[in-house]
N, C-alpha and C. Protein backbone atom coordinates (compact mmCIF):
# COMPACT_ATOMS: atom_id res chain seq x y z
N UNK A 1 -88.13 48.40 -61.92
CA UNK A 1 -88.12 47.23 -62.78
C UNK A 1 -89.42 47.18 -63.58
N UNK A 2 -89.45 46.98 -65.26
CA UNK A 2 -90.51 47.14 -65.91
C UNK A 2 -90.93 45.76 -66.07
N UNK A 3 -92.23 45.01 -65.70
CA UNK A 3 -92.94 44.43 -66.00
C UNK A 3 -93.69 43.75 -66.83
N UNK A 4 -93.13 42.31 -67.62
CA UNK A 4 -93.73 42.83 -69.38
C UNK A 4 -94.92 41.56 -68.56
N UNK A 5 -96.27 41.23 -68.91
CA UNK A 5 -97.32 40.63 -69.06
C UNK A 5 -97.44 40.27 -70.07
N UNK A 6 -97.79 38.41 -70.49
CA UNK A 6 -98.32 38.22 -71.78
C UNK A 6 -99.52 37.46 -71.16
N UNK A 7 -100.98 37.82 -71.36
CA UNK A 7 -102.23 37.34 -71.02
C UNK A 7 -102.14 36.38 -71.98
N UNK A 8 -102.60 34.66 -71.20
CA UNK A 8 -103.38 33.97 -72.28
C UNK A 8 -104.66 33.45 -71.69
N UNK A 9 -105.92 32.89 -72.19
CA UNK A 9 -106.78 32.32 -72.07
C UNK A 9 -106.20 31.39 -71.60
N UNK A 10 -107.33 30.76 -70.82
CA UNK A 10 -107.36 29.08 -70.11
C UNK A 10 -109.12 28.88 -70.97
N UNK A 11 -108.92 27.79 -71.45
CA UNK A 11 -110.15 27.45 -72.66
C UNK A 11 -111.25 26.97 -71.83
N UNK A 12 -112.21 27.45 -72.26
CA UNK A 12 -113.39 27.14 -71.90
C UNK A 12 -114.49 26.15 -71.87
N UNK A 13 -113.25 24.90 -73.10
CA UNK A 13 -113.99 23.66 -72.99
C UNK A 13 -112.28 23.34 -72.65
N UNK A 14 -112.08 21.54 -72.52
CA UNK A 14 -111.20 21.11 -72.36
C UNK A 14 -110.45 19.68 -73.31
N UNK A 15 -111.47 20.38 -74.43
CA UNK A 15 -111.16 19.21 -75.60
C UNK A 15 -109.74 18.88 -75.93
N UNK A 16 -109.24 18.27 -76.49
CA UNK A 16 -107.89 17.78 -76.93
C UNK A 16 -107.29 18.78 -77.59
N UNK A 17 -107.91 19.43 -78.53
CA UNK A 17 -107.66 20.54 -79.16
C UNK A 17 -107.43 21.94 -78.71
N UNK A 18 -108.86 22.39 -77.67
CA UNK A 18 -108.27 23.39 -76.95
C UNK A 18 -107.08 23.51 -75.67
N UNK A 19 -107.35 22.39 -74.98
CA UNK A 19 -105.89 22.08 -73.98
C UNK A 19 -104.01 22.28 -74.56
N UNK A 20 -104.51 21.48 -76.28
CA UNK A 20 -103.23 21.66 -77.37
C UNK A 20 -103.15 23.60 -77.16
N UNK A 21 -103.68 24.13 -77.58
CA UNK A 21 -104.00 25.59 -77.66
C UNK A 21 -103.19 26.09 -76.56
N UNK A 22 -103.96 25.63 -75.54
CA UNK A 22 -103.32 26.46 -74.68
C UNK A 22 -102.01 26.20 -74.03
N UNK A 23 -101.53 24.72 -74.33
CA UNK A 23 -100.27 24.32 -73.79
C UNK A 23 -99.02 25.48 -74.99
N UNK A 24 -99.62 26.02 -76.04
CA UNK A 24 -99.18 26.49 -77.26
C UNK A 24 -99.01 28.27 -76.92
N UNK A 25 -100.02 28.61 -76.45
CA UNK A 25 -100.29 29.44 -75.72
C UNK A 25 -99.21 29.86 -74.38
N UNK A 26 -99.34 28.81 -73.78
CA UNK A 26 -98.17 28.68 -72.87
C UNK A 26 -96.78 29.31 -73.53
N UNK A 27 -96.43 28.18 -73.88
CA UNK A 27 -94.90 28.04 -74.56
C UNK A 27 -94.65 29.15 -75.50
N UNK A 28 -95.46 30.00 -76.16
CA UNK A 28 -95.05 31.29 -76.75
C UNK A 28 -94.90 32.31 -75.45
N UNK A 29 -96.18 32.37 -74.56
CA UNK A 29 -95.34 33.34 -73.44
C UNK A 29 -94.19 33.24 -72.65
N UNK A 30 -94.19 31.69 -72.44
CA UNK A 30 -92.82 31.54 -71.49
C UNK A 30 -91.26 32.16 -72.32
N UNK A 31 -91.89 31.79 -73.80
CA UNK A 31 -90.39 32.26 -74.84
C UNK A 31 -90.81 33.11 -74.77
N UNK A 32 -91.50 34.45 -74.84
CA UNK A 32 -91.24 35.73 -75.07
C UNK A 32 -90.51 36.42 -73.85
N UNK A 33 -90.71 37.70 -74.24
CA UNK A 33 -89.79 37.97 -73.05
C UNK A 33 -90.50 38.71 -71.93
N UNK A 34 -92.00 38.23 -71.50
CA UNK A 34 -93.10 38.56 -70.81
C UNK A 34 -92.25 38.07 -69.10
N UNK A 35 -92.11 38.67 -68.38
CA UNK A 35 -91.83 38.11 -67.19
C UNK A 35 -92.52 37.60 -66.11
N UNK A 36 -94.48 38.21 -66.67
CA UNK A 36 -95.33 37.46 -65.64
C UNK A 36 -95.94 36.39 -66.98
N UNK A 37 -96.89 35.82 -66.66
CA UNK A 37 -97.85 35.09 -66.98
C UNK A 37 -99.04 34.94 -66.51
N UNK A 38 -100.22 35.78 -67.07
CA UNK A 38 -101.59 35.89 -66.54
C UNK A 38 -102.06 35.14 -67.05
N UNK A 39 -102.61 34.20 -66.65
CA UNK A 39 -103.79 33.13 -67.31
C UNK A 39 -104.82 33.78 -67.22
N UNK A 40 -106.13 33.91 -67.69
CA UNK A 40 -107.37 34.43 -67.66
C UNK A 40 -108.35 33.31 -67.32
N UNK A 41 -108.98 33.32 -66.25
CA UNK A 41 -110.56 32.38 -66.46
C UNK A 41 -111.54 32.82 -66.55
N UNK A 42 -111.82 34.54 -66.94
CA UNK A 42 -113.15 34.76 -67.09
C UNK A 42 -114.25 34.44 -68.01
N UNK A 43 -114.03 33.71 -68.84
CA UNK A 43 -115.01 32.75 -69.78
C UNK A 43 -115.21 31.39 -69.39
N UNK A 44 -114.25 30.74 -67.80
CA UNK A 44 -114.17 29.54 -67.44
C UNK A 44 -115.34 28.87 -66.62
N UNK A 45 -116.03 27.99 -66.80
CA UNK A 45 -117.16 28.25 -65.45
C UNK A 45 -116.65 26.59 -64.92
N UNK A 46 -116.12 26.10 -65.49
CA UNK A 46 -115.69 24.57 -64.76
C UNK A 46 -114.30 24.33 -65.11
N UNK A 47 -113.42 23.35 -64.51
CA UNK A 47 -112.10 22.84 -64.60
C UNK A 47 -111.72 21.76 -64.08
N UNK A 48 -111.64 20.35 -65.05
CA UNK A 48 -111.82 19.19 -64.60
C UNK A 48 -110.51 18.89 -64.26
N UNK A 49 -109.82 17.69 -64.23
CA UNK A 49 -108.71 17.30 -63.65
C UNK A 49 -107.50 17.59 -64.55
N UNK A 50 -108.13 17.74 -66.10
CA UNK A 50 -107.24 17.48 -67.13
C UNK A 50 -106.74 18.92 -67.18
N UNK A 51 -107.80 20.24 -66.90
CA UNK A 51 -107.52 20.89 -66.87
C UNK A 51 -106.38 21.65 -65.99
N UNK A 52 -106.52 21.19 -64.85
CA UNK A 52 -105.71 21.12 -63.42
C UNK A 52 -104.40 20.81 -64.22
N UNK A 53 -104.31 19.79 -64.49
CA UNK A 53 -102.80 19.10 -65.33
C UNK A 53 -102.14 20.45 -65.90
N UNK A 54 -103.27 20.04 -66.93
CA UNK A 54 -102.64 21.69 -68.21
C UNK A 54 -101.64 22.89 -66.98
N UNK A 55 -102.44 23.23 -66.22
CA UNK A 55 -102.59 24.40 -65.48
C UNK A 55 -100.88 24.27 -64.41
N UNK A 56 -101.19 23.43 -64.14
CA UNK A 56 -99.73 22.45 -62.99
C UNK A 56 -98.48 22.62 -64.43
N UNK A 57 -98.95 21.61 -65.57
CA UNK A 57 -97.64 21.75 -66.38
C UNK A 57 -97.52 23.14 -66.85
N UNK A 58 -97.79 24.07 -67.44
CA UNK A 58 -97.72 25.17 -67.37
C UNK A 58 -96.77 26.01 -66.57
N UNK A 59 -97.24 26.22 -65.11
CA UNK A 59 -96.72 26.33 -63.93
C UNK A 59 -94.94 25.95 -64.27
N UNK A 60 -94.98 24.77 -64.48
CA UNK A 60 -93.70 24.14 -63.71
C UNK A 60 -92.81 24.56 -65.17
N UNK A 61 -93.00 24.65 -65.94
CA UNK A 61 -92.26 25.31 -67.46
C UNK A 61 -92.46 26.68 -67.28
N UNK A 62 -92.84 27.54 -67.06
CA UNK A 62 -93.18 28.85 -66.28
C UNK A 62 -92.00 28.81 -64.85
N UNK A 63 -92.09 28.21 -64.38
CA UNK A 63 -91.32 28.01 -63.32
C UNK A 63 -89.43 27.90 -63.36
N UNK A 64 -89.42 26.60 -64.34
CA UNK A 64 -87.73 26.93 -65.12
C UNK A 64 -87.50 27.85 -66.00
N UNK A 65 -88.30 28.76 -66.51
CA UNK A 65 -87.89 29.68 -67.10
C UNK A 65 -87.84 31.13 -66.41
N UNK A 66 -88.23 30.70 -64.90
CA UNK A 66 -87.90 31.91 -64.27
C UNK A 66 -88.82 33.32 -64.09
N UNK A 67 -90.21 32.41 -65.10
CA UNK A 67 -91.57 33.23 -64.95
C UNK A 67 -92.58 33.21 -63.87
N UNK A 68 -92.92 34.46 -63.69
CA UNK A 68 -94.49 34.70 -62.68
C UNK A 68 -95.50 33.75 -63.07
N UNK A 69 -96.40 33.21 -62.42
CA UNK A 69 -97.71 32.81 -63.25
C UNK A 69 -98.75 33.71 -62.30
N UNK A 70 -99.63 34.20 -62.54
CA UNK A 70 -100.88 34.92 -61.92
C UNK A 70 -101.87 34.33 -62.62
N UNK A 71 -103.16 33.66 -61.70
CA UNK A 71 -104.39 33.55 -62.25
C UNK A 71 -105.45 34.72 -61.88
N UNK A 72 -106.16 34.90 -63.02
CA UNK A 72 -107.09 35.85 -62.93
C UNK A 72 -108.63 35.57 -63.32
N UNK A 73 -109.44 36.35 -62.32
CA UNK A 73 -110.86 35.87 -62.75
C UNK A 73 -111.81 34.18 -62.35
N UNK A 74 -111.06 33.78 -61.46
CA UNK A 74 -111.25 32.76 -60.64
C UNK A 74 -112.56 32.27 -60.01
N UNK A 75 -113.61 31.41 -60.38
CA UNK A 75 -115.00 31.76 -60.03
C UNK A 75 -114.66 30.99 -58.78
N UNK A 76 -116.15 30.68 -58.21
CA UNK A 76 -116.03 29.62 -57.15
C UNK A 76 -115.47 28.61 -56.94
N UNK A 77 -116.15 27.63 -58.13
CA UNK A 77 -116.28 26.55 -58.37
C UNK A 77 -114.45 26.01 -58.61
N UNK A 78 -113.99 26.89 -59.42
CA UNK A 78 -112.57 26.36 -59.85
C UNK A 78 -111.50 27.01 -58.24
N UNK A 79 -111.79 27.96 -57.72
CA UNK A 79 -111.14 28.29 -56.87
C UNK A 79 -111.45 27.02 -55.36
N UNK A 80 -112.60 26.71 -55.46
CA UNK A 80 -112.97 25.76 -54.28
C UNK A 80 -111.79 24.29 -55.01
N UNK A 81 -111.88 24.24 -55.85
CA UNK A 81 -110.91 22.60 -56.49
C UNK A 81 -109.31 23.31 -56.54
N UNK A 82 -109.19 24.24 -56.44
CA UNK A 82 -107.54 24.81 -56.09
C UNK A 82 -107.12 24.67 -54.82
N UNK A 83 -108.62 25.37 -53.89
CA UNK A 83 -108.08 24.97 -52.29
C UNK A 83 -108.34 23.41 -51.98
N UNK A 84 -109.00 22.42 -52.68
CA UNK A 84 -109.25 20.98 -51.81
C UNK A 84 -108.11 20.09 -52.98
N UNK A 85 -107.12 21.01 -54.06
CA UNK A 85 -105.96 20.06 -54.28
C UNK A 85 -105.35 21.14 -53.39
N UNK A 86 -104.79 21.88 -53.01
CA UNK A 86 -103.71 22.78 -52.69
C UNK A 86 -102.98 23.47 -53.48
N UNK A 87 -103.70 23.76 -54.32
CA UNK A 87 -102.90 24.00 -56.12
C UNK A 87 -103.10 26.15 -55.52
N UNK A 88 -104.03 26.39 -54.64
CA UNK A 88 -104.06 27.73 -54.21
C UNK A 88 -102.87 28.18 -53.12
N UNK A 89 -102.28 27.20 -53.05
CA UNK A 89 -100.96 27.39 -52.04
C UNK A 89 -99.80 28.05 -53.41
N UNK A 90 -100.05 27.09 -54.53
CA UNK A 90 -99.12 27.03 -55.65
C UNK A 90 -99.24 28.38 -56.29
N UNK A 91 -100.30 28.52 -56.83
CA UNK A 91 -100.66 29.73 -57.77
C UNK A 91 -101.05 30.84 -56.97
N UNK A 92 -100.74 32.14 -57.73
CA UNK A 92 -101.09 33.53 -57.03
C UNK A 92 -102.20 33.75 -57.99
N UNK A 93 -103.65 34.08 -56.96
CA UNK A 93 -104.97 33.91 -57.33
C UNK A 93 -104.57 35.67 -57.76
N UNK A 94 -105.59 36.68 -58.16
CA UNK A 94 -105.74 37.46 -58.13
C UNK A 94 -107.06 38.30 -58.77
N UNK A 95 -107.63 39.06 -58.08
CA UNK A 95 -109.45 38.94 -59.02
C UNK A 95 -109.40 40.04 -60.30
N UNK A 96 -108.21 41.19 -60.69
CA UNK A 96 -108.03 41.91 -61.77
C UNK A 96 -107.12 41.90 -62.18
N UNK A 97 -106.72 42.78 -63.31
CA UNK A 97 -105.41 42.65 -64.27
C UNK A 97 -104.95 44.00 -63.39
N UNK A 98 -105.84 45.03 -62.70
CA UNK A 98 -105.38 46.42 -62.20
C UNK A 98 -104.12 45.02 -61.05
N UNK A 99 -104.71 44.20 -59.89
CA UNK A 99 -103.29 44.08 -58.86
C UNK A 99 -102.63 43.64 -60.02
N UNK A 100 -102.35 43.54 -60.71
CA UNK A 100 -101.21 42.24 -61.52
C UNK A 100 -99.50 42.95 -61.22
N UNK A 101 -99.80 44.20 -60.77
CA UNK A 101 -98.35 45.17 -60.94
C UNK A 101 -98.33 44.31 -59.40
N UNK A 102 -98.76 45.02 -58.59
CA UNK A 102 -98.76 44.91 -57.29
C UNK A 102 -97.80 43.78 -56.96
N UNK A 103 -99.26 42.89 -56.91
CA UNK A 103 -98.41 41.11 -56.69
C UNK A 103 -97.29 40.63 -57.34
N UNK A 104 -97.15 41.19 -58.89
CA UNK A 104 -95.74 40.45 -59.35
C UNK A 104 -94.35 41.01 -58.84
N UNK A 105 -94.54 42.03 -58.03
CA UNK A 105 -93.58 42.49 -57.71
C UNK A 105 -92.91 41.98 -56.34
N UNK A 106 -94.16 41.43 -55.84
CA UNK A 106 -93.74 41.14 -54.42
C UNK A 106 -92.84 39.80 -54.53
């Protein structure tokens, strides 16, 4: 089974504008015909609540369309607020784009 990936950014501020972006961002990968969904946080160094939202709605439209979501590049700080919501139960963490085959398969 071939694997299509469409990487998007998760923004690095969380202004009105970039959150718009990436909910935009979203919704072109879920329509393409990408079957995972890698979010990227390696430019991320914080992730407030709003961001969490973004990240959850995402997920759950990702989710009825029958898509993977994989996060990648996960620092401390945002991975410690995934395990004290439980949002790391939800999402498949992963620290490169090399596992991305691996895990989506499982």
């Amino acid at each position: 089974m071939e694997l299509l990936t469409r990487t998007i950014q998760f923004p690095e501020t969380l202004d009105e504008a970039a959150i718009a972006q990436f909910h935009q961002q979203a919704n072109d990968a879920i329509q393409s015909d990408a079957t995972v969904l890698l979010v990227d946080f390696e430019k991320v160094e914080f992730m407030s609540s709003t961001g969490l939202m973004a990240l959850v709605i995402a997920f759950k439209q990702a989710r009825e369309a029958d898509k993977k979501v994989l996060l990648q590049s996960i620092n401390d700080r945002i991975k410690m607020l995934l395990e004290l919501t439980s949002m790391d139960e939800v999402f498949e963490i992963i620290e490169s784009s090399s596992q991305e085959a691996e895990l989506a398969i499982v």
